[in-house]
ModelCIF file with pLDDT and N, C-alpha, C, O atoms, coordinates in Angstrom:
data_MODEL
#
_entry.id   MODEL 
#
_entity.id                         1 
_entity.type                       polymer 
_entity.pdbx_number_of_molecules   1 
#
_entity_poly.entity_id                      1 
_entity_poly.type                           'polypeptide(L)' 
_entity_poly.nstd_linkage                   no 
_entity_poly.nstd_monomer                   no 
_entity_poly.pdbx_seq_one_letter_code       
;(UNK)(UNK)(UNK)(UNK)(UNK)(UNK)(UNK)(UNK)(UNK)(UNK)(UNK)(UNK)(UNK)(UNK)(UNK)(UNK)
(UNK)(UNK)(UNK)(UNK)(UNK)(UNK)(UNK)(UNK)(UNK)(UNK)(UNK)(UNK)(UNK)(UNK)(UNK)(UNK)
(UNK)(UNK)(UNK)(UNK)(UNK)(UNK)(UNK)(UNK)(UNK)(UNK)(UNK)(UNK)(UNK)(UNK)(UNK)(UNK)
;
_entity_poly.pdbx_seq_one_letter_code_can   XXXXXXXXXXXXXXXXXXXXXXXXXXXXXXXXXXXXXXXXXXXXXXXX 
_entity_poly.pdbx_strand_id                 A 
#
loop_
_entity_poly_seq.entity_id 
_entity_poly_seq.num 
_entity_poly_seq.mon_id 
_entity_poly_seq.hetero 
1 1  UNK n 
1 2  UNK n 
1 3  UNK n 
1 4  UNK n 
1 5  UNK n 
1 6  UNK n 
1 7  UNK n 
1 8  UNK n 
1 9  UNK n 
1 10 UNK n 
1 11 UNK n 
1 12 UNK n 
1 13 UNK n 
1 14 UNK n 
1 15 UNK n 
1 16 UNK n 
1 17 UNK n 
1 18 UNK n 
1 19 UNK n 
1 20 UNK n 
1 21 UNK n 
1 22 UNK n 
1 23 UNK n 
1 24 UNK n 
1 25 UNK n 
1 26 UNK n 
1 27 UNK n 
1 28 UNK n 
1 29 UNK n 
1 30 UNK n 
1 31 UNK n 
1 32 UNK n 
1 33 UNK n 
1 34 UNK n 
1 35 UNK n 
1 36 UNK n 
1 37 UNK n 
1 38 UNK n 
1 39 UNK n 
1 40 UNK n 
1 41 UNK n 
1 42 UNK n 
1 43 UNK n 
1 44 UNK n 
1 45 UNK n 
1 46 UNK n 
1 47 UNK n 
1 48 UNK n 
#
_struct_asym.id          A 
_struct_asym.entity_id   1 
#
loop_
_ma_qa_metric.id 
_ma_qa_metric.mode 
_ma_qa_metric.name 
_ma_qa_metric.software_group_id 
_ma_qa_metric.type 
1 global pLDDT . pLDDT 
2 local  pLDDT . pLDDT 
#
_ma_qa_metric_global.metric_id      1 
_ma_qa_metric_global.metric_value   90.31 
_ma_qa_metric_global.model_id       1 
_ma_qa_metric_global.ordinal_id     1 
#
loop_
_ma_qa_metric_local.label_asym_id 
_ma_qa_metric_local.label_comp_id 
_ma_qa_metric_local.label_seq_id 
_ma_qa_metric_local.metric_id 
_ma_qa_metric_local.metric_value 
_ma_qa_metric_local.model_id 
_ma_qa_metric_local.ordinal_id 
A UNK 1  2 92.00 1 1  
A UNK 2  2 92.00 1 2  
A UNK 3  2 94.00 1 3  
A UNK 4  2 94.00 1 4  
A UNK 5  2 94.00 1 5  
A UNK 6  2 93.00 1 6  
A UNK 7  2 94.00 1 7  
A UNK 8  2 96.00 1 8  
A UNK 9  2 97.00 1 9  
A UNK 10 2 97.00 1 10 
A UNK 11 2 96.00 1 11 
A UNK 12 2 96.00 1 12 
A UNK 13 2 97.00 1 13 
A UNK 14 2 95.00 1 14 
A UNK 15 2 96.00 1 15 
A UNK 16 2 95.00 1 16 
A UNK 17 2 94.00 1 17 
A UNK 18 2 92.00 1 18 
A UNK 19 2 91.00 1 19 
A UNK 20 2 96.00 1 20 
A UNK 21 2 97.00 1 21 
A UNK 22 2 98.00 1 22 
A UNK 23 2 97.00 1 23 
A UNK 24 2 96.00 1 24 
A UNK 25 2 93.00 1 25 
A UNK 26 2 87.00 1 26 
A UNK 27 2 77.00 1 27 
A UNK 28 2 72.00 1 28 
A UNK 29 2 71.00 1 29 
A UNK 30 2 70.00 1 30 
A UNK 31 2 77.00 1 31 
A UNK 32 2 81.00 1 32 
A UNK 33 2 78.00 1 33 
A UNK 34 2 79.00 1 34 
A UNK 35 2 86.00 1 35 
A UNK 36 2 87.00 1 36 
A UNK 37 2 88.00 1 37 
A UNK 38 2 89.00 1 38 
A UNK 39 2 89.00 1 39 
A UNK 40 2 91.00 1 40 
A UNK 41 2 93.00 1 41 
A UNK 42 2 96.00 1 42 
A UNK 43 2 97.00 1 43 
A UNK 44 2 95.00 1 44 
A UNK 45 2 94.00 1 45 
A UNK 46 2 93.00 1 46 
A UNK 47 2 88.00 1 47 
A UNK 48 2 85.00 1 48 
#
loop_
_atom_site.group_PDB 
_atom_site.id 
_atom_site.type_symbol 
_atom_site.label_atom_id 
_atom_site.label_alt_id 
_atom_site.label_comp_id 
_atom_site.label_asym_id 
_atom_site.label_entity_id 
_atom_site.label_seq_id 
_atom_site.pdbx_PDB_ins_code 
_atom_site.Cartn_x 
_atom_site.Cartn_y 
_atom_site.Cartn_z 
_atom_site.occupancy 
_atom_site.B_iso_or_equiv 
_atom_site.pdbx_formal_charge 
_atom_site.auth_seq_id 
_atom_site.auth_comp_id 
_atom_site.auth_asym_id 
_atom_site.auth_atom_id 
_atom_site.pdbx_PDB_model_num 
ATOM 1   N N  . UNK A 1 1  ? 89.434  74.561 108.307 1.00 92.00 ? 1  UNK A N  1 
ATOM 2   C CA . UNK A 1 1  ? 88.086  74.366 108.839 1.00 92.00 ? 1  UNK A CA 1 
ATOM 3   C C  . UNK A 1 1  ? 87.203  73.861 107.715 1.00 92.00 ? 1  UNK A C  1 
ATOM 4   O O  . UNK A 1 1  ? 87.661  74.142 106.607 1.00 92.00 ? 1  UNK A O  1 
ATOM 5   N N  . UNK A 1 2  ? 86.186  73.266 107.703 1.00 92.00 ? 2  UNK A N  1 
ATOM 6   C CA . UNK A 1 2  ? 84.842  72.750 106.747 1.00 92.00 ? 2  UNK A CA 1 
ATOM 7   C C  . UNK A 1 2  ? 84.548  74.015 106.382 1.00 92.00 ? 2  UNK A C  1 
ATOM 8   O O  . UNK A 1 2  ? 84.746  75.021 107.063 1.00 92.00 ? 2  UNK A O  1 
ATOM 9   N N  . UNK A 1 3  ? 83.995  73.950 105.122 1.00 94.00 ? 3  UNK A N  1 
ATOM 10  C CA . UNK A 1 3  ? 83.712  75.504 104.620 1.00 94.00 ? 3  UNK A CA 1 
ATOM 11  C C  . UNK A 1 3  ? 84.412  76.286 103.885 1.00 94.00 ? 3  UNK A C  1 
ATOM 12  O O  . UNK A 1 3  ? 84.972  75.801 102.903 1.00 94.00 ? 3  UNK A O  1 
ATOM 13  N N  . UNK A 1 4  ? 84.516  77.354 104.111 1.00 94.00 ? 4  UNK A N  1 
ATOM 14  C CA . UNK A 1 4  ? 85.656  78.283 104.132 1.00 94.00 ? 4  UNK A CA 1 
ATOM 15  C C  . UNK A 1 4  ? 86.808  78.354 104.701 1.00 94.00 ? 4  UNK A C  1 
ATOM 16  O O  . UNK A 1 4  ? 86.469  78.698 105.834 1.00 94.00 ? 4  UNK A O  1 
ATOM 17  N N  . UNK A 1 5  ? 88.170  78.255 104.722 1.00 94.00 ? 5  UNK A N  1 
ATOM 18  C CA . UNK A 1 5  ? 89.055  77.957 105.392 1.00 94.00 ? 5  UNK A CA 1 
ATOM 19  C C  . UNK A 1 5  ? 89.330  79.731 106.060 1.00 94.00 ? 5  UNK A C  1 
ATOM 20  O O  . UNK A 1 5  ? 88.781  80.798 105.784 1.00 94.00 ? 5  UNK A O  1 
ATOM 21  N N  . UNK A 1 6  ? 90.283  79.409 106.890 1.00 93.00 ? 6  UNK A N  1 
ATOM 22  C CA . UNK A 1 6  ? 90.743  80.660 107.380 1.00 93.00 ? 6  UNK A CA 1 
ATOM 23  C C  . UNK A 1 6  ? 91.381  81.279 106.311 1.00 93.00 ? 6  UNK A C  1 
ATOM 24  O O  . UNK A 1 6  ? 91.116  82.480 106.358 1.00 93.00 ? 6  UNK A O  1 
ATOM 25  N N  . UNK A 1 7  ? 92.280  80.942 105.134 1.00 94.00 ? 7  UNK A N  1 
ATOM 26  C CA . UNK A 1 7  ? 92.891  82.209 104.089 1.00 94.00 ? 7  UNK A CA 1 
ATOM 27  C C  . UNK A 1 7  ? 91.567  82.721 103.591 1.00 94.00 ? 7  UNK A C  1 
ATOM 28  O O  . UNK A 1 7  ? 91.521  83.951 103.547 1.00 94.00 ? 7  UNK A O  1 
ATOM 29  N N  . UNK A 1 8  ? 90.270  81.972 103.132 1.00 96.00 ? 8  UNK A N  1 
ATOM 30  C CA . UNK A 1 8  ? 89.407  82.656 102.795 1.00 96.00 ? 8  UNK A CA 1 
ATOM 31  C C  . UNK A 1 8  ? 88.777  83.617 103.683 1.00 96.00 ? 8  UNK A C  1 
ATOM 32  O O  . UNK A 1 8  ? 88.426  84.717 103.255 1.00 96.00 ? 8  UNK A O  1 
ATOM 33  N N  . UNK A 1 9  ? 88.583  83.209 105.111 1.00 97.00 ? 9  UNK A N  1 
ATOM 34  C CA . UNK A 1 9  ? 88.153  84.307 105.924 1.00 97.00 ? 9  UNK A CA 1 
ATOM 35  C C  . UNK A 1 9  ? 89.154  85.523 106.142 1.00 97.00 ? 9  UNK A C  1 
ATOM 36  O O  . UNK A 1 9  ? 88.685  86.623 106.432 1.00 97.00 ? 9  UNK A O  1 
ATOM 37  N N  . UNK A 1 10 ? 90.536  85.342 106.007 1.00 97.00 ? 10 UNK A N  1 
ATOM 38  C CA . UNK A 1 10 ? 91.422  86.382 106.078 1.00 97.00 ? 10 UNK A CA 1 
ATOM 39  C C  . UNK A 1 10 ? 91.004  87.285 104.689 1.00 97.00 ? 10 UNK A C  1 
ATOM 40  O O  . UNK A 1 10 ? 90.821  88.490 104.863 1.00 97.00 ? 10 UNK A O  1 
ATOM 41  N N  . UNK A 1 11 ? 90.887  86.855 103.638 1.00 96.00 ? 11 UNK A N  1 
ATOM 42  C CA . UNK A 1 11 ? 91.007  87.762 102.808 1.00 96.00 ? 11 UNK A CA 1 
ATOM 43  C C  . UNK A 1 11 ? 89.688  88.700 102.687 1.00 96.00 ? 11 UNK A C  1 
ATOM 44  O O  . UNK A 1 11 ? 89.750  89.802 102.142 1.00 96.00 ? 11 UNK A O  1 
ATOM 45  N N  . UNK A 1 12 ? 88.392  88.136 103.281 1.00 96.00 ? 12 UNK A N  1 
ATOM 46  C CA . UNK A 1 12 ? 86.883  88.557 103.403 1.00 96.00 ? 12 UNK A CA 1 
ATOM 47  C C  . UNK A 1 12 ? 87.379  89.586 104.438 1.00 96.00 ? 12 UNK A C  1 
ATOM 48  O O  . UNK A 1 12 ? 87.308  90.811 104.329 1.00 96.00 ? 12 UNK A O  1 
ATOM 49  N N  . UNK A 1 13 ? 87.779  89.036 105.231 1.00 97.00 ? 13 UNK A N  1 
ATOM 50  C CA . UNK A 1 13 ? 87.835  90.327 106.595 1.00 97.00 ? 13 UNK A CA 1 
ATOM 51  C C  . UNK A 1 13 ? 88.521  91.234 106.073 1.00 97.00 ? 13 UNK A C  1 
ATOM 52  O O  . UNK A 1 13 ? 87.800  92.227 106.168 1.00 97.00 ? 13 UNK A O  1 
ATOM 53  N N  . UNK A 1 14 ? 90.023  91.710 105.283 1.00 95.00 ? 14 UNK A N  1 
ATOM 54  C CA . UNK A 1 14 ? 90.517  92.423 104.758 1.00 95.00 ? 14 UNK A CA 1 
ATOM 55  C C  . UNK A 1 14 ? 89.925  93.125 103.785 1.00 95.00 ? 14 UNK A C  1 
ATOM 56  O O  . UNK A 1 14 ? 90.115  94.338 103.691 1.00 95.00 ? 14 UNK A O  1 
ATOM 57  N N  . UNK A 1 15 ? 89.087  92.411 102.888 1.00 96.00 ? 15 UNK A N  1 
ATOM 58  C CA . UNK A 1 15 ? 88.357  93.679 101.980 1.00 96.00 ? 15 UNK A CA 1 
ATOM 59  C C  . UNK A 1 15 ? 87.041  94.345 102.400 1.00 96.00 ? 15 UNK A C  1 
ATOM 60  O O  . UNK A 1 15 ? 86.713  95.482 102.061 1.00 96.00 ? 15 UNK A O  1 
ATOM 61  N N  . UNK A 1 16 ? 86.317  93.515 103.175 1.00 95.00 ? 16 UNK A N  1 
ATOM 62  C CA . UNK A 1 16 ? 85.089  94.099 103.944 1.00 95.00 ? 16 UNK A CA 1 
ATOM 63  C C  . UNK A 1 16 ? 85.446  95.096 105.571 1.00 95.00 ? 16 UNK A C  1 
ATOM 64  O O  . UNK A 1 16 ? 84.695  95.833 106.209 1.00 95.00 ? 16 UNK A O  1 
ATOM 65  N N  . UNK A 1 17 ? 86.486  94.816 105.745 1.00 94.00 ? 17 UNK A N  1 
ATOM 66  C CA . UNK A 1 17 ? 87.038  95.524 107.396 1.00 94.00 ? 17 UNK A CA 1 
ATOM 67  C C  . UNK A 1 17 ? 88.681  95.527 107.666 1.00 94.00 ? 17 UNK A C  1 
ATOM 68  O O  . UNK A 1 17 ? 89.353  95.023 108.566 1.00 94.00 ? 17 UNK A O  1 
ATOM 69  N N  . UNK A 1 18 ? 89.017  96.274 106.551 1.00 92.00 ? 18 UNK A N  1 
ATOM 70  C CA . UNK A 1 18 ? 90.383  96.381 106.474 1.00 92.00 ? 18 UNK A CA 1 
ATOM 71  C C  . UNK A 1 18 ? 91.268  96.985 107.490 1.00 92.00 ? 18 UNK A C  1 
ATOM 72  O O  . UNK A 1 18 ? 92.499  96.987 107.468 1.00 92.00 ? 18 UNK A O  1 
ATOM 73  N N  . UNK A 1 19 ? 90.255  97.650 108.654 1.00 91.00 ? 19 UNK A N  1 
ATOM 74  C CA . UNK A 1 19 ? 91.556  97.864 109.812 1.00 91.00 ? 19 UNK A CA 1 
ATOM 75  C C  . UNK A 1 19 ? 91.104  96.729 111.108 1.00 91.00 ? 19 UNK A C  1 
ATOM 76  O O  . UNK A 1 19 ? 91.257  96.887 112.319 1.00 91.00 ? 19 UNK A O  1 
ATOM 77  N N  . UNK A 1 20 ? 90.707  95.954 110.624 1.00 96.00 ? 20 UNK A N  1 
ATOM 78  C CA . UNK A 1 20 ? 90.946  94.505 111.554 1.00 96.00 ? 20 UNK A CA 1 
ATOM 79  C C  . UNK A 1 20 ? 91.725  93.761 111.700 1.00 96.00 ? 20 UNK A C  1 
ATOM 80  O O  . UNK A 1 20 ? 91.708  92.877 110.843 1.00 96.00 ? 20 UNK A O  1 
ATOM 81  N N  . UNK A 1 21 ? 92.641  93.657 112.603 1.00 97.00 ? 21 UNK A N  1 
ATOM 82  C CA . UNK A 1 21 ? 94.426  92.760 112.399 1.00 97.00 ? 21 UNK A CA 1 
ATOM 83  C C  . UNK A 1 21 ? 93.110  91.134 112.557 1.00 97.00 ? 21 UNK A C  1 
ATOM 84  O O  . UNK A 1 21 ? 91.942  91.053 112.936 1.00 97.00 ? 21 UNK A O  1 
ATOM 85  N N  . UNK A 1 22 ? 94.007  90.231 112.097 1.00 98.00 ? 22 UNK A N  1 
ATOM 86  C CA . UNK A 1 22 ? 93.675  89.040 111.869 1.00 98.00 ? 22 UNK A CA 1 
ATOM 87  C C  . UNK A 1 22 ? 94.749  87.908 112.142 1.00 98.00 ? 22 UNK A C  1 
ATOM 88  O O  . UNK A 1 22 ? 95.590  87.509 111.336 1.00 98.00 ? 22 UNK A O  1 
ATOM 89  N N  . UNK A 1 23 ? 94.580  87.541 113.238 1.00 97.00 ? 23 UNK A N  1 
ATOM 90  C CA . UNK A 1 23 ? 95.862  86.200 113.411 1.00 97.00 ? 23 UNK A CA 1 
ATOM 91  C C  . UNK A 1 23 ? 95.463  84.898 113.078 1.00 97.00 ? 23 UNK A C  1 
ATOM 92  O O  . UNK A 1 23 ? 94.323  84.475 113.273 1.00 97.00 ? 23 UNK A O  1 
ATOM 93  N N  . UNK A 1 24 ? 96.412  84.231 112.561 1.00 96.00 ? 24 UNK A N  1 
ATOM 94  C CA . UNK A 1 24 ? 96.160  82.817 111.730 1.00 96.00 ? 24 UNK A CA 1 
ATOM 95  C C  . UNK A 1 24 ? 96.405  82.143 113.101 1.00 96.00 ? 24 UNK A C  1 
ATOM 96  O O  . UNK A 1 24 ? 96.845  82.795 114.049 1.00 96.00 ? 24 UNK A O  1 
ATOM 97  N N  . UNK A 1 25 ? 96.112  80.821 113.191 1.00 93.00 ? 25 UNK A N  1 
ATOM 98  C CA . UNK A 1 25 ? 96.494  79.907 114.208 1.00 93.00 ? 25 UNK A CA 1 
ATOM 99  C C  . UNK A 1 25 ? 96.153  78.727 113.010 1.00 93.00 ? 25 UNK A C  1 
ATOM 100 O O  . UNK A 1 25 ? 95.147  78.708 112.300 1.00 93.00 ? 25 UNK A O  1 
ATOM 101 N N  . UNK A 1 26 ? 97.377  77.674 112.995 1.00 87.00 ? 26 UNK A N  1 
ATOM 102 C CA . UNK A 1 26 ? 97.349  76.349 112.350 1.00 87.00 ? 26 UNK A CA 1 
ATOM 103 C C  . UNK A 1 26 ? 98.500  75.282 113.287 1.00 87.00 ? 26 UNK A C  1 
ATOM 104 O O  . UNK A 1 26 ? 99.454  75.365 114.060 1.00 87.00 ? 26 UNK A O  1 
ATOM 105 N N  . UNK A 1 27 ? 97.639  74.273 112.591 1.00 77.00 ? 27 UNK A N  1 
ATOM 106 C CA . UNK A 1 27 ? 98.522  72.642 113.438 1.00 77.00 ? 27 UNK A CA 1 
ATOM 107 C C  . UNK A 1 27 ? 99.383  72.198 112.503 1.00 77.00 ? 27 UNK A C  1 
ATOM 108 O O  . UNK A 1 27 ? 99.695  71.008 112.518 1.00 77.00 ? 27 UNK A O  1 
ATOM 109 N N  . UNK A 1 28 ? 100.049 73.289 111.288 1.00 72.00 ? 28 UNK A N  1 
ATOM 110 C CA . UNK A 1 28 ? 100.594 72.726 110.961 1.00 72.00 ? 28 UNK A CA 1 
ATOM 111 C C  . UNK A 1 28 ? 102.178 73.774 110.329 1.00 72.00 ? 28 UNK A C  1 
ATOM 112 O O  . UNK A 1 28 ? 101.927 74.890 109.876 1.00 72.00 ? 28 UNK A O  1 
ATOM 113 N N  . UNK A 1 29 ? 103.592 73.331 110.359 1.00 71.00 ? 29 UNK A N  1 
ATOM 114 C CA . UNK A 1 29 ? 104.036 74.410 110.696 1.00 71.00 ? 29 UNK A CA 1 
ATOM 115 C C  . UNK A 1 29 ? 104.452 74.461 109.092 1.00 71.00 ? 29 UNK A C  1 
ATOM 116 O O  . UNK A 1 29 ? 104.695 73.371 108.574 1.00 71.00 ? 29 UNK A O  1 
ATOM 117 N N  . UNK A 1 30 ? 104.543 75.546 108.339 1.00 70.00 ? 30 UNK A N  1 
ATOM 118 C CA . UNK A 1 30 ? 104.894 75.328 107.142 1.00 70.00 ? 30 UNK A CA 1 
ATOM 119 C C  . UNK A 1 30 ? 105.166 77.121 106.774 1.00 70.00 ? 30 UNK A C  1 
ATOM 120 O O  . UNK A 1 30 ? 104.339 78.026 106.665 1.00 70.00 ? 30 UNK A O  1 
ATOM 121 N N  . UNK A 1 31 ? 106.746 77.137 106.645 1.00 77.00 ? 31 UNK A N  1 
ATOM 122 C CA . UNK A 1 31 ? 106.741 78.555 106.618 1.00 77.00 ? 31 UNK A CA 1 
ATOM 123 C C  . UNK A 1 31 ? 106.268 79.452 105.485 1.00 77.00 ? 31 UNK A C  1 
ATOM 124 O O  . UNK A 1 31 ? 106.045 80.662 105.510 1.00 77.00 ? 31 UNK A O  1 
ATOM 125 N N  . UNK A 1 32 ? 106.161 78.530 104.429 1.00 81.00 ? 32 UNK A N  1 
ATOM 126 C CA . UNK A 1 32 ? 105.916 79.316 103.423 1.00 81.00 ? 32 UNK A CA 1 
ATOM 127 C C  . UNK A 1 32 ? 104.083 79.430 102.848 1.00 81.00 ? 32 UNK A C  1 
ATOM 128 O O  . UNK A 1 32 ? 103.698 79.915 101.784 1.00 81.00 ? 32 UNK A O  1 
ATOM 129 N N  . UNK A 1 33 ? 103.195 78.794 103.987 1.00 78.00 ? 33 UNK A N  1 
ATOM 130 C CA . UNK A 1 33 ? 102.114 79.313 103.958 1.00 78.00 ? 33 UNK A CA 1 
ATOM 131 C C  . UNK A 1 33 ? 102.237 80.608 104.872 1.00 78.00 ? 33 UNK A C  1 
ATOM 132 O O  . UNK A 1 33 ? 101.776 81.682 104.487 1.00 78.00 ? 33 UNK A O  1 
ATOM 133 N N  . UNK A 1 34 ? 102.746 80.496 105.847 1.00 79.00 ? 34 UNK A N  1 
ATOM 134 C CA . UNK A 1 34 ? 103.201 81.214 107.005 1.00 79.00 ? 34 UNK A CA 1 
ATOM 135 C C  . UNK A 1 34 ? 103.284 82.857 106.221 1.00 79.00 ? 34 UNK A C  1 
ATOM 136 O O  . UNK A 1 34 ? 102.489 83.776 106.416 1.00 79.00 ? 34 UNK A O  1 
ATOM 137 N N  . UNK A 1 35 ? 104.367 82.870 105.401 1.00 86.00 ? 35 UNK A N  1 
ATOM 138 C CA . UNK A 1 35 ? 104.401 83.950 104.556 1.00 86.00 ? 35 UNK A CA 1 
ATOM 139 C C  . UNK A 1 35 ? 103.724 84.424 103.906 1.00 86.00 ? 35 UNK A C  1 
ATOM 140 O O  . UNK A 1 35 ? 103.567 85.607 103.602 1.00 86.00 ? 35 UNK A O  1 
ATOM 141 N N  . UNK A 1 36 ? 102.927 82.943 103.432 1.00 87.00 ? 36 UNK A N  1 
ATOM 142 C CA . UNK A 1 36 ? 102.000 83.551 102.518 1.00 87.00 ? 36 UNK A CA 1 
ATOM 143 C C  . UNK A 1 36 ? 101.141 84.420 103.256 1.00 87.00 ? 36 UNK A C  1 
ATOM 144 O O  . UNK A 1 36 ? 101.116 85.629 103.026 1.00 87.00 ? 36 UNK A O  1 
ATOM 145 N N  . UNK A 1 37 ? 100.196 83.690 104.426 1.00 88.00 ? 37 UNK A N  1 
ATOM 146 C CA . UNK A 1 37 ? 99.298  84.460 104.500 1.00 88.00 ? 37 UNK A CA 1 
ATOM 147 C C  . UNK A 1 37 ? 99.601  85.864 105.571 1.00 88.00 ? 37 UNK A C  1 
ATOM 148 O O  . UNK A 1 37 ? 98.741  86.696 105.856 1.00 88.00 ? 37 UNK A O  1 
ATOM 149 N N  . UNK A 1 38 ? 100.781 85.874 105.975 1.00 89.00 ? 38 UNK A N  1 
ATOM 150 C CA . UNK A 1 38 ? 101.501 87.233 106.102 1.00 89.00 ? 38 UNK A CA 1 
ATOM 151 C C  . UNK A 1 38 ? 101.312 88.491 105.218 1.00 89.00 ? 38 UNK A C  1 
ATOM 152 O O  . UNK A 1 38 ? 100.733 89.530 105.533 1.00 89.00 ? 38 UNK A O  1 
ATOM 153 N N  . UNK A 1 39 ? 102.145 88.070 103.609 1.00 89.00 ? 39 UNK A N  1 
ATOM 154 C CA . UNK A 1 39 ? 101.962 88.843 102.672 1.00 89.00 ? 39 UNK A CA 1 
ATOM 155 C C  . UNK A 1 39 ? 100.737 89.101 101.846 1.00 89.00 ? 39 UNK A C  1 
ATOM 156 O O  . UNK A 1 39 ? 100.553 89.696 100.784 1.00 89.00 ? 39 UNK A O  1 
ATOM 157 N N  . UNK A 1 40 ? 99.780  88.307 102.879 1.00 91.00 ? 40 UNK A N  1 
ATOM 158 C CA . UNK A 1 40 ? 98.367  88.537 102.091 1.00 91.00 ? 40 UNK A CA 1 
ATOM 159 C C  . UNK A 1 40 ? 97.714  89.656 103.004 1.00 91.00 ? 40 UNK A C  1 
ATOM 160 O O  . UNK A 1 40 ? 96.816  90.321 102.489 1.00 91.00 ? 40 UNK A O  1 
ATOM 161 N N  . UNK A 1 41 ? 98.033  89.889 104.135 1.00 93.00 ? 41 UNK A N  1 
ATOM 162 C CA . UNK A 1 41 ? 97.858  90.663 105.550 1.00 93.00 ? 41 UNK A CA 1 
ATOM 163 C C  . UNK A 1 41 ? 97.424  90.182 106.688 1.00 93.00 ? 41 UNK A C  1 
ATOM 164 O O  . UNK A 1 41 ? 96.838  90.855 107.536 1.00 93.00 ? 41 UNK A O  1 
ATOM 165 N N  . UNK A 1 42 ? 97.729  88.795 106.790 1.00 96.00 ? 42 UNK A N  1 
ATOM 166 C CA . UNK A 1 42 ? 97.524  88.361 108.107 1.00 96.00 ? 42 UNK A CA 1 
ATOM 167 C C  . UNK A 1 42 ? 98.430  89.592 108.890 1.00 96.00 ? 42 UNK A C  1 
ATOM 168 O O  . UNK A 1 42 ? 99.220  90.381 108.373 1.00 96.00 ? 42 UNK A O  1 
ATOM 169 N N  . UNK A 1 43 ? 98.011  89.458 110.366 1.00 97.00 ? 43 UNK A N  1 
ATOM 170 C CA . UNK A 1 43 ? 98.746  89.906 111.683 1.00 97.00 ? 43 UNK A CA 1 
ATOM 171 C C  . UNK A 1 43 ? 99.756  89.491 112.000 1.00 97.00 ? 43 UNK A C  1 
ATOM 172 O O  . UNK A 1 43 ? 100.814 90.091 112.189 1.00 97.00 ? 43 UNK A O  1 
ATOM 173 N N  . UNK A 1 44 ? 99.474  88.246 112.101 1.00 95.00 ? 44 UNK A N  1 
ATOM 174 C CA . UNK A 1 44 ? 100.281 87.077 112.886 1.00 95.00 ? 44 UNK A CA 1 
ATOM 175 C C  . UNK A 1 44 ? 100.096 85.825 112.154 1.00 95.00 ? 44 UNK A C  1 
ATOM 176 O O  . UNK A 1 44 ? 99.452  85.684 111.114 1.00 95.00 ? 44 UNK A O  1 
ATOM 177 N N  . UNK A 1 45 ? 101.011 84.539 113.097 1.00 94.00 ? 45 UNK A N  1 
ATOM 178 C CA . UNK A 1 45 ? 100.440 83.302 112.465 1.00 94.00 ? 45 UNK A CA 1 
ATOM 179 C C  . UNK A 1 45 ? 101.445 82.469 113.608 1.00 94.00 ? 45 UNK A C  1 
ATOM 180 O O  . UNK A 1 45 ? 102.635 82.172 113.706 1.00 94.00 ? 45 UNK A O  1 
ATOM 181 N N  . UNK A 1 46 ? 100.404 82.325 114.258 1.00 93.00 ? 46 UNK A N  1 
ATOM 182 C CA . UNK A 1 46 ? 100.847 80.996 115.476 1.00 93.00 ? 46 UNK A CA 1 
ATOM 183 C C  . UNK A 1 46 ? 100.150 79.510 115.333 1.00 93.00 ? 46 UNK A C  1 
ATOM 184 O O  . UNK A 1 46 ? 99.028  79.143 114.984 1.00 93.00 ? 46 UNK A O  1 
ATOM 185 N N  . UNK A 1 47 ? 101.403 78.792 115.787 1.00 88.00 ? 47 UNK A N  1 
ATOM 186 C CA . UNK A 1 47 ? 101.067 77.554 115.753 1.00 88.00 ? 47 UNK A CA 1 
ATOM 187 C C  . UNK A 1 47 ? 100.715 76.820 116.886 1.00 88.00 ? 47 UNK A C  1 
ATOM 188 O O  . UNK A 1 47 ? 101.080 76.993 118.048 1.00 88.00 ? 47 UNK A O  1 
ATOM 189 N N  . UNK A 1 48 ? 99.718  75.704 116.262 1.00 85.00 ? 48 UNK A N  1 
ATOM 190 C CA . UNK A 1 48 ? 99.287  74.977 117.619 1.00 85.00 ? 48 UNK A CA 1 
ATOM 191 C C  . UNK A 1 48 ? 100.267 73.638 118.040 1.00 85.00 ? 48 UNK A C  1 
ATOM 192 O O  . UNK A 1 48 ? 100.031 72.998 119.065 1.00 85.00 ? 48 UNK A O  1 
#
């Protein structure tokens, strides 16, 4: 997104509201962001 991307909003929501699950949605399929932002605490991570 313009701005802040979603890993940055994932990681804001996790330290400001840490029992908020957070699902990624991207157009693009790449597993090893996928993981990444898994092991960062995404929820999920679906693709469009």
């Amino acid at each position: 997104m313009p701005g802040l991307s979603g890993k940055e909003l994932l990681t804001r929501v996790l330290e400001m509201y840490p029992g908020t699950p957070v699902i990624m949605i991207s157009g693009i399929s790449d597993q090893e962001q996928a993981q990444s932002l898994i092991s960062l605490g995404a929820f999920d991570y679906l693709l469009k």
